[in-house]
Protein backbone atom coordinates (compact mmCIF):
# COMPACT_ATOMS: atom_id res chain seq x y z
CA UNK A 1 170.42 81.09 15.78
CA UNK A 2 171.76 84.55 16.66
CA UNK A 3 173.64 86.64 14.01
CA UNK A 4 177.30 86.61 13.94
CA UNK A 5 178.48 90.22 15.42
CA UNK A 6 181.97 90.35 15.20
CA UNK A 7 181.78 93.36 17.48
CA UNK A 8 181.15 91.78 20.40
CA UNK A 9 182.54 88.04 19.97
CA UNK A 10 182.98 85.28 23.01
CA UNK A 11 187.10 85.29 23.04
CA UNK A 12 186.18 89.34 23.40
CA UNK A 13 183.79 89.01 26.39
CA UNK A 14 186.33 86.44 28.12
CA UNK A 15 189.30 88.84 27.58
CA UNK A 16 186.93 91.66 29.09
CA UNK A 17 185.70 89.25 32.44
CA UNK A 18 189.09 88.57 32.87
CA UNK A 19 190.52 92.30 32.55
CA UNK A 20 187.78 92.77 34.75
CA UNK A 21 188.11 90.24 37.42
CA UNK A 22 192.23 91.04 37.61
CA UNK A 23 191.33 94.87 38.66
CA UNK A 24 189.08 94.23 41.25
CA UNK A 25 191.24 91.53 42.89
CA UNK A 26 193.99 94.43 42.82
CA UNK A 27 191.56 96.54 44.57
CA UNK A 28 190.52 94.83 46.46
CA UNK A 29 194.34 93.60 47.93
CA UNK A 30 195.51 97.23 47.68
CA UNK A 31 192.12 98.39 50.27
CA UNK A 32 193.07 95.40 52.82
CA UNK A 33 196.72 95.70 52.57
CA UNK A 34 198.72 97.27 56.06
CA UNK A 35 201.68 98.10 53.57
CA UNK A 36 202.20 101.78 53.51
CA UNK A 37 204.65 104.28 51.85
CA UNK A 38 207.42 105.62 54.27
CA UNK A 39 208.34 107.98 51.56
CA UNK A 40 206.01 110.79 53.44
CA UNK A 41 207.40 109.68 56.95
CA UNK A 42 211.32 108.65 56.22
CA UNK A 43 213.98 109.71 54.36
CA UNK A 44 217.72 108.97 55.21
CA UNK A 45 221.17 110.41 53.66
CA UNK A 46 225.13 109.68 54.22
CA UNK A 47 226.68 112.30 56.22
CA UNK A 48 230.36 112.64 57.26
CA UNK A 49 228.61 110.62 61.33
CA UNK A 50 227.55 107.84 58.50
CA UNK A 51 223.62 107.16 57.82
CA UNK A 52 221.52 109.97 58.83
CA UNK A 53 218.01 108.37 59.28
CA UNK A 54 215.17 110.90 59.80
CA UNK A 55 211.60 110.72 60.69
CA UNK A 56 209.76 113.25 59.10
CA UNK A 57 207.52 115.89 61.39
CA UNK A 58 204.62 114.55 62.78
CA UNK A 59 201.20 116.57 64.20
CA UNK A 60 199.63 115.26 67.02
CA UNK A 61 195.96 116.88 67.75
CA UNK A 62 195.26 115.54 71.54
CA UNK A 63 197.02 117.92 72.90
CA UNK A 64 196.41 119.19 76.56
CA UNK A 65 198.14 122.69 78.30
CA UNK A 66 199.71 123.43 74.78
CA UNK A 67 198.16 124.52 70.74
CA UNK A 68 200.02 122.79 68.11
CA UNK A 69 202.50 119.77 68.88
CA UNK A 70 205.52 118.51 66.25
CA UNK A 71 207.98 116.55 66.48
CA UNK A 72 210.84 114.71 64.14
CA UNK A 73 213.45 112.14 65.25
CA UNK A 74 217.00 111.17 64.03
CA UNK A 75 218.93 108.51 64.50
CA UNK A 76 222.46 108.43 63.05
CA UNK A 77 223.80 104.85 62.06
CA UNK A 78 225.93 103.20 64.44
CA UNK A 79 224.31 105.35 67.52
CA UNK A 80 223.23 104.70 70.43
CA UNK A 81 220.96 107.10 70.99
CA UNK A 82 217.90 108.95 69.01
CA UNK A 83 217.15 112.90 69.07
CA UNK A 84 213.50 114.05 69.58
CA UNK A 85 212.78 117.50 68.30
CA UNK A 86 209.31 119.22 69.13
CA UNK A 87 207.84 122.21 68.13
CA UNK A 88 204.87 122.97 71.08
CA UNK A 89 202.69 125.98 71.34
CA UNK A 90 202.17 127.08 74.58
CA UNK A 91 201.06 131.24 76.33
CA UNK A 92 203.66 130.58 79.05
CA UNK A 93 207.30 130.89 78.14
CA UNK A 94 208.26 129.01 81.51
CA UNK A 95 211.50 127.00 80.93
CA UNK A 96 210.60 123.16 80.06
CA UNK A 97 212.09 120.45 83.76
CA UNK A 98 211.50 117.26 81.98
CA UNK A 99 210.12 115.26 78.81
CA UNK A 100 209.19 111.58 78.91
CA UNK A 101 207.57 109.30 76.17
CA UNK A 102 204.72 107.65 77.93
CA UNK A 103 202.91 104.17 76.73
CA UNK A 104 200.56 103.20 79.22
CA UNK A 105 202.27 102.43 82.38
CA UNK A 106 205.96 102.97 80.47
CA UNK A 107 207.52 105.92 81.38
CA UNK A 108 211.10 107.03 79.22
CA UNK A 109 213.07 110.51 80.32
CA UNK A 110 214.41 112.20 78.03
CA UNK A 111 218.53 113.05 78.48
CA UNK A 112 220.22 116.37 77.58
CA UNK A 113 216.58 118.05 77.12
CA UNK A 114 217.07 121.61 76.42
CA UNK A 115 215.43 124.53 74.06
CA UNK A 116 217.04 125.19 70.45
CA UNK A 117 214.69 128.45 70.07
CA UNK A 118 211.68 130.21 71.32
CA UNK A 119 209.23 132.04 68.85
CA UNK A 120 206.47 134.72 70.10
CA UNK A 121 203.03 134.23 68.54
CA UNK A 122 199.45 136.25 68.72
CA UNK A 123 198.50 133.74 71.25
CA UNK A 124 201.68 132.48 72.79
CA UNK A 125 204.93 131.22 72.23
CA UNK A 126 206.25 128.21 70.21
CA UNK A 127 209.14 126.55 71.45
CA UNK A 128 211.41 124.39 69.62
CA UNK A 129 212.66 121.60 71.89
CA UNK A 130 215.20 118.98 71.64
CA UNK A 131 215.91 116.10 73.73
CA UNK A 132 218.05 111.98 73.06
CA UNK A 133 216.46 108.68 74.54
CA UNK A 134 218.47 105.37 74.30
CA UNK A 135 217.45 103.78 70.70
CA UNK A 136 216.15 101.10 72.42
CA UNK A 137 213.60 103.26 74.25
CA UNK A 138 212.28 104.23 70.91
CA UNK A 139 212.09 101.00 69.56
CA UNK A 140 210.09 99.85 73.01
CA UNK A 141 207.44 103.21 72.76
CA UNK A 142 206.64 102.28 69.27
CA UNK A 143 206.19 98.65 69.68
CA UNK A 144 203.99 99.21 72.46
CA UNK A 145 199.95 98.55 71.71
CA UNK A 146 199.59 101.39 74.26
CA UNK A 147 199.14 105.14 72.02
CA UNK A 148 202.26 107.29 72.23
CA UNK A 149 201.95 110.56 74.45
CA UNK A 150 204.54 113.52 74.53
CA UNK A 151 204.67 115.31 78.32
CA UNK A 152 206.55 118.30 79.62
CA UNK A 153 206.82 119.31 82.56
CA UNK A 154 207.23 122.72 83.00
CA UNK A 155 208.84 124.70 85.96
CA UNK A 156 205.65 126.63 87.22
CA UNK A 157 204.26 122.71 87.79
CA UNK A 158 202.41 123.29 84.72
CA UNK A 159 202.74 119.79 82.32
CA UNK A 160 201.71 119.83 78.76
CA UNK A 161 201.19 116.77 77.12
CA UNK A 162 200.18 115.73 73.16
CA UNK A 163 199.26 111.94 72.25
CA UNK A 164 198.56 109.83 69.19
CA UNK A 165 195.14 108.92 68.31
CA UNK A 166 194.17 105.23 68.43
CA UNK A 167 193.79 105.35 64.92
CA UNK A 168 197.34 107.81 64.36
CA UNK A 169 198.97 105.36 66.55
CA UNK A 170 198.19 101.91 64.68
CA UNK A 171 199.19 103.32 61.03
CA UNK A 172 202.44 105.03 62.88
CA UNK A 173 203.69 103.14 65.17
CA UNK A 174 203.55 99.96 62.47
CA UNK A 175 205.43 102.44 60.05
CA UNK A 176 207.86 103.23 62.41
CA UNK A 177 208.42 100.17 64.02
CA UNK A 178 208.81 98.65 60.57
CA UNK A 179 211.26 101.16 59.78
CA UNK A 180 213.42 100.93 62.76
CA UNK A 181 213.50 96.85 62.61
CA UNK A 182 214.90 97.55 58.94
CA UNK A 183 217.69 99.87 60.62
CA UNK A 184 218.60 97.28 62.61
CA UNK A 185 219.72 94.87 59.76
């Protein structure tokens, strides 16, 4: 028979497996989980319009004509409509024609597109951009499977264009989708 060690008793090693087996089952949920904090994506605040809902800047790296791409969106309860603001760097400062959201085959135009401000850089220009699409439009692009891509079409011809990643697009669009059905309540 083994000495008694009251160090290091049964009812101590039980406690200690089942400490033990409670962590790694919430590791374990907390690696597989799809839940994801909005808190570095959304905010939203009462305004004298009502609810001011507002996606926080994004940075999309497959970019094509144009450096660095940004953009933001707000939606303002009781709208109809949500504003897309982009910040692209471009070395032409030719006036911006059009902007669509593109999914695939899905094409939306942007309405009242127009410039808030134009920056010089070393290399270029940024340009600050601003442009509405119908809510439902939104809702549509970021329920799609199909990765999100920005395009502008430029006057010279010239279109510069800035898309999600496969892997950007499934953890954003299911954020933002998940946000916007919660709008919607």
């Amino acid at each position: 028979m083994l000495p008694y060690n009251s160090f290091f008793s049964y009812e101590k090693a039980s406690f200690m497996m089942v400490r033990l087996t409670l962590f790694l089952i919430n590791i374990s949920v907390s690696l597989i989980s799809p839940a994801q904090s909005i808190e570095k994506r959304y905010s939203s605040y009462v305004s004298e319009r009502g609810i001011v809902n507002f996606f926080r800047p994004k940075k999309l790296n497959n970019n094509v004509n144009m450096g660095v791409f940004e953009f933001d969106m707000t939606y303002v309860s009781h709208g109809d409509s949500v504003t897309v603001n982009c910040s692209i760097n471009v070395t032409s400062v030719e006036p911006i024609v059009r902007a669509e959201l593109i999914n695939g085959e899905d094409k939306k135009s942007g309405e009242n597109v127009y410039v808030i401000y134009r920056d010089i850089t070393k290399k270029g220009y940024i340009v600050r951009l601003s442009a509405r699409y119908p809510l439902k439009d939104i809702q549509e692009c970021f329920s799609n499977r199909n990765p999100l891509v920005f395009c502008f079409l430029m006057k010279n011809g010239t279109t510069c264009s800035a898309s999600y990643s496969p892997s950007q697009w499934k953890k954003d669009s299911n954020l933002v989708t998940r946000i916007l059905s919660s709008l919607m309540l």
